[in-house]
Each structure stands twice: as structure tokens, then as C-alpha cells.
N, C-alpha and C. Protein backbone atom coordinates (compact mmCIF):
# COMPACT_ATOMS: atom_id res chain seq x y z
N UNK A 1 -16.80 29.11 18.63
CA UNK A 1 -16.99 28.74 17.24
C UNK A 1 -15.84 27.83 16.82
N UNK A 2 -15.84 26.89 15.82
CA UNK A 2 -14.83 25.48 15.62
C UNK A 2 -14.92 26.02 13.97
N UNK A 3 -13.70 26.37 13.70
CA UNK A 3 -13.50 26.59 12.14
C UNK A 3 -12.23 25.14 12.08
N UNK A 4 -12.16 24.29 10.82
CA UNK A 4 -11.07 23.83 10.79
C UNK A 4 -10.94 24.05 8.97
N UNK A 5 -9.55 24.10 9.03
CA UNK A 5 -9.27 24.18 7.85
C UNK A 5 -9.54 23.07 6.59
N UNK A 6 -9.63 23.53 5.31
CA UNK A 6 -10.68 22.50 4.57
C UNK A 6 -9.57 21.07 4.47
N UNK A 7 -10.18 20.19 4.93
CA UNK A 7 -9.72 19.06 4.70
C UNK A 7 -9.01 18.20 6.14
N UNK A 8 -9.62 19.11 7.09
CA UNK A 8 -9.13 19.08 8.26
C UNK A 8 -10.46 18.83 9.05
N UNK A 9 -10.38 17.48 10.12
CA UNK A 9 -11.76 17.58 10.90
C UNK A 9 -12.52 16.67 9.98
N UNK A 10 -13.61 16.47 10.63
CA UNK A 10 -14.87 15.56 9.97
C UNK A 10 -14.48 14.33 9.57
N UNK A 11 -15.05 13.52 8.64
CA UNK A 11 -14.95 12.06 7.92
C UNK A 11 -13.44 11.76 7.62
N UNK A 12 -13.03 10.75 8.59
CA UNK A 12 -11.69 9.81 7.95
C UNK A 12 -12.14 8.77 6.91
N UNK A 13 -11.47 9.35 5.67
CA UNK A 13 -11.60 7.86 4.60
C UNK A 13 -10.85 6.21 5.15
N UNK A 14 -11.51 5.45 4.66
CA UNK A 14 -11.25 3.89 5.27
C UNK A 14 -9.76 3.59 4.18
N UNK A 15 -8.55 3.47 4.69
CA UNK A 15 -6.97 3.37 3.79
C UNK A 15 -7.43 2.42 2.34
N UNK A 16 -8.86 1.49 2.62
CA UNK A 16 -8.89 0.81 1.63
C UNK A 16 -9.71 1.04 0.52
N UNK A 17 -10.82 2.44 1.14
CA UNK A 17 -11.40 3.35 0.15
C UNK A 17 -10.13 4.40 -0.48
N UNK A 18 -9.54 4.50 0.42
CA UNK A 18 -8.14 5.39 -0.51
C UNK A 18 -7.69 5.28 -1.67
N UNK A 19 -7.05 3.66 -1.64
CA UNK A 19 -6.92 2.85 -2.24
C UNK A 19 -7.62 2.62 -3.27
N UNK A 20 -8.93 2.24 -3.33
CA UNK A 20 -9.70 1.94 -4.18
C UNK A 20 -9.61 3.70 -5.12
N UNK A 21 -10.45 4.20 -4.51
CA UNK A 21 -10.49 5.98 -5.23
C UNK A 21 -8.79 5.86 -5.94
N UNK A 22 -8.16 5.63 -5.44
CA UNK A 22 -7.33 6.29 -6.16
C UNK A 22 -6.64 5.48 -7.25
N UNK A 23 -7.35 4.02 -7.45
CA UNK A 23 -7.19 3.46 -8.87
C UNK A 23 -7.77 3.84 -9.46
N UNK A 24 -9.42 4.22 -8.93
CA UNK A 24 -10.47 4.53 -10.15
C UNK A 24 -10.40 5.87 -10.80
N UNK A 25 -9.96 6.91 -9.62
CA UNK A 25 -9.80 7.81 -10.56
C UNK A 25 -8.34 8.58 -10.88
N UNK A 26 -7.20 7.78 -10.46
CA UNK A 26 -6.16 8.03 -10.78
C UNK A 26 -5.20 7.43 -11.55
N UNK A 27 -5.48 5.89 -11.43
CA UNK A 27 -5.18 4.81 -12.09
C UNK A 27 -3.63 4.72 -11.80
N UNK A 28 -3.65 4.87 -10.60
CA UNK A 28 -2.48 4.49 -9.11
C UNK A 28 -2.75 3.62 -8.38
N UNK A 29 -2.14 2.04 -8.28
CA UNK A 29 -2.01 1.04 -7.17
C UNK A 29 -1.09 0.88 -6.16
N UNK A 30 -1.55 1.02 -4.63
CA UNK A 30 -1.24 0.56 -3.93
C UNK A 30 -1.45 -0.69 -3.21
N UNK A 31 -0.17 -1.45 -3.37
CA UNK A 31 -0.48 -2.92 -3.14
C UNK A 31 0.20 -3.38 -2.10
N UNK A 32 0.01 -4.18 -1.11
CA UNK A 32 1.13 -4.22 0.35
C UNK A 32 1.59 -5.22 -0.37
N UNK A 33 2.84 -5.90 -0.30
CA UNK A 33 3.27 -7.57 -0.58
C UNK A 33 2.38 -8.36 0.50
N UNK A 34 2.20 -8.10 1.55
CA UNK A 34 1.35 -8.81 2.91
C UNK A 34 0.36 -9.35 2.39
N UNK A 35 -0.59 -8.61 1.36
CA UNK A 35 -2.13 -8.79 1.16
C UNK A 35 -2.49 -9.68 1.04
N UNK A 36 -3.40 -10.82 2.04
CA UNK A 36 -3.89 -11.97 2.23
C UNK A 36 -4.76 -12.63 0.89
N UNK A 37 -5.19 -11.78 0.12
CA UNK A 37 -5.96 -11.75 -1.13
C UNK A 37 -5.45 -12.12 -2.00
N UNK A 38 -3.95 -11.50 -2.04
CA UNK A 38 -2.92 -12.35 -3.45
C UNK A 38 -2.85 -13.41 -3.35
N UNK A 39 -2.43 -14.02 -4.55
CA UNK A 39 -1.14 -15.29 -4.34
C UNK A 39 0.10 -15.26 -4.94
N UNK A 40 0.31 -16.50 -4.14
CA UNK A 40 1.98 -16.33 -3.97
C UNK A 40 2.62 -15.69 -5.83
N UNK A 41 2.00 -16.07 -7.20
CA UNK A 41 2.00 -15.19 -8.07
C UNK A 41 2.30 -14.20 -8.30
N UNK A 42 0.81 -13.54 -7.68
CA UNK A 42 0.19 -12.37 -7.69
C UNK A 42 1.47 -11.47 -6.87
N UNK A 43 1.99 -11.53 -6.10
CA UNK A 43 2.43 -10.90 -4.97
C UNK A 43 4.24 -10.88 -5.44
N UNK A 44 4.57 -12.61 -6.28
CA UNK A 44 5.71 -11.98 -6.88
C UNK A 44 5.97 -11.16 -7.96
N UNK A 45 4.92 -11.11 -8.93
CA UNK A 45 5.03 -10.44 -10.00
C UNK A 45 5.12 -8.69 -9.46
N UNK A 46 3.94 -8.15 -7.97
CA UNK A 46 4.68 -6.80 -7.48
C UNK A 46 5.81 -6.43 -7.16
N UNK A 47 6.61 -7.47 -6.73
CA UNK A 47 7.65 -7.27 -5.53
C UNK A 47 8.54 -7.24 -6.78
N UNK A 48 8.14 -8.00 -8.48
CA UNK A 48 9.00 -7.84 -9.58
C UNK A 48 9.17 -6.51 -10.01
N UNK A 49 8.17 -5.87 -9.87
CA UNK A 49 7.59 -4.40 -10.42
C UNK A 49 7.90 -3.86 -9.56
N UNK A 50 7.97 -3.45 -8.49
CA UNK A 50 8.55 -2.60 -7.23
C UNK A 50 10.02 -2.69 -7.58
N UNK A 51 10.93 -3.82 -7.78
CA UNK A 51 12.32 -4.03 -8.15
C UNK A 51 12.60 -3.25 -9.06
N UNK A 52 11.56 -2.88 -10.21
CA UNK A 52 12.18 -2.83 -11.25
C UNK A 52 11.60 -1.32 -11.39
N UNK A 53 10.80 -0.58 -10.62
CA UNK A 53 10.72 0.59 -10.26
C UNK A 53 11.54 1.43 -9.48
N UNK A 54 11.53 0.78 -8.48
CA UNK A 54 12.15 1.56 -7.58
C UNK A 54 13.43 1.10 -6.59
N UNK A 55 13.68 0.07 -7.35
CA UNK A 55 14.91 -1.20 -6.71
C UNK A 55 14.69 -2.02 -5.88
N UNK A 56 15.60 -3.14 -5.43
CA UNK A 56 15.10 -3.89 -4.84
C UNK A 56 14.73 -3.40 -2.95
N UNK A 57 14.03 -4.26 -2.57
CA UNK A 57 13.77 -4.07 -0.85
C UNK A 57 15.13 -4.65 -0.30
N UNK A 58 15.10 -3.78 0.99
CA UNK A 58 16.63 -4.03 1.51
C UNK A 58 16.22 -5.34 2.31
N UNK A 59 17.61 -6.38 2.51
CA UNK A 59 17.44 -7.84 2.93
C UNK A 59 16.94 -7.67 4.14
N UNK A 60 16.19 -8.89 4.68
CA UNK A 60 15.55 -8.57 5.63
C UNK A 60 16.14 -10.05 6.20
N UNK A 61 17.16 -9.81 7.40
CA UNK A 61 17.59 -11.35 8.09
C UNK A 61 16.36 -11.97 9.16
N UNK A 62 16.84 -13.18 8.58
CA UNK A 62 15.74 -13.61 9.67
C UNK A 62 16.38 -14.32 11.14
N UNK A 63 15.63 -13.93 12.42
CA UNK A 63 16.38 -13.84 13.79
C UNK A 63 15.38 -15.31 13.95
N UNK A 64 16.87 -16.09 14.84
CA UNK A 64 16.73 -17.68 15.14
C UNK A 64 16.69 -17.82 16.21
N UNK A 65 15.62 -18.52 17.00
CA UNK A 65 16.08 -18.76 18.58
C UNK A 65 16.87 -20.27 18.84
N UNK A 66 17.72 -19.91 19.34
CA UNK A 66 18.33 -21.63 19.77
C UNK A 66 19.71 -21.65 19.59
């Protein structure tokens, strides 16, 4: 017999139905800076709001070949 505990086992939600559900009924966004969908705008005005939430992102150097 296969008991799994509730919420355990069966249907994986898709990260972008997550996502979605959990604006509509939580009215919580998760937004990557990556997201091919923004623009360059769109994507600074989060990274403004992430700053100003939760501080800034630590520097990220960029590695040179040559």
C-alpha cells in the first residue's frame, strides 16, 4: 500500500503556475531580473524595488579573458 503524506507525491505545479496563483490569490510577485518578457524599464524599476526592500544585490565582477 503507498500512503504519502498530503502534499507529498502526485501533480508538480509548473514554477510559472506558482507564480501566477500566487499573484492572483495572494497578491505576491515573483519576478527574476533575467525575464526575457521585461524591458530594460520594466526590469530596472524591480531591481529599484528589490533595493529598496531588501537592499541592494551584492556586486557581481565581471571575469575577462585576455
Amino acid at each position: 500500500m503507498r500512503w504519502h503524506p498530503h502534499g507529498y507525491g502526485g501533480h508538480r505545479r509548473d514554477p510559472e503556475q506558482v507564480k501566477r496563483e500566487g499573484w492572483h490569490e495572494q497578491r505576491m510577485l515573483a519576478v527574476s531580473l533575467d525575464d526575457p518578457r521585461l524591458t530594460w524599464p520594466e526590469r530596472e524599476l524591480v531591481r529599484q524595488l528589490g533595493d529598496k526592500l531588501y537592499g541592494r544585490l551584492p556586486a557581481v565582477r565581471e571575469v575577462r579573458n585576455g
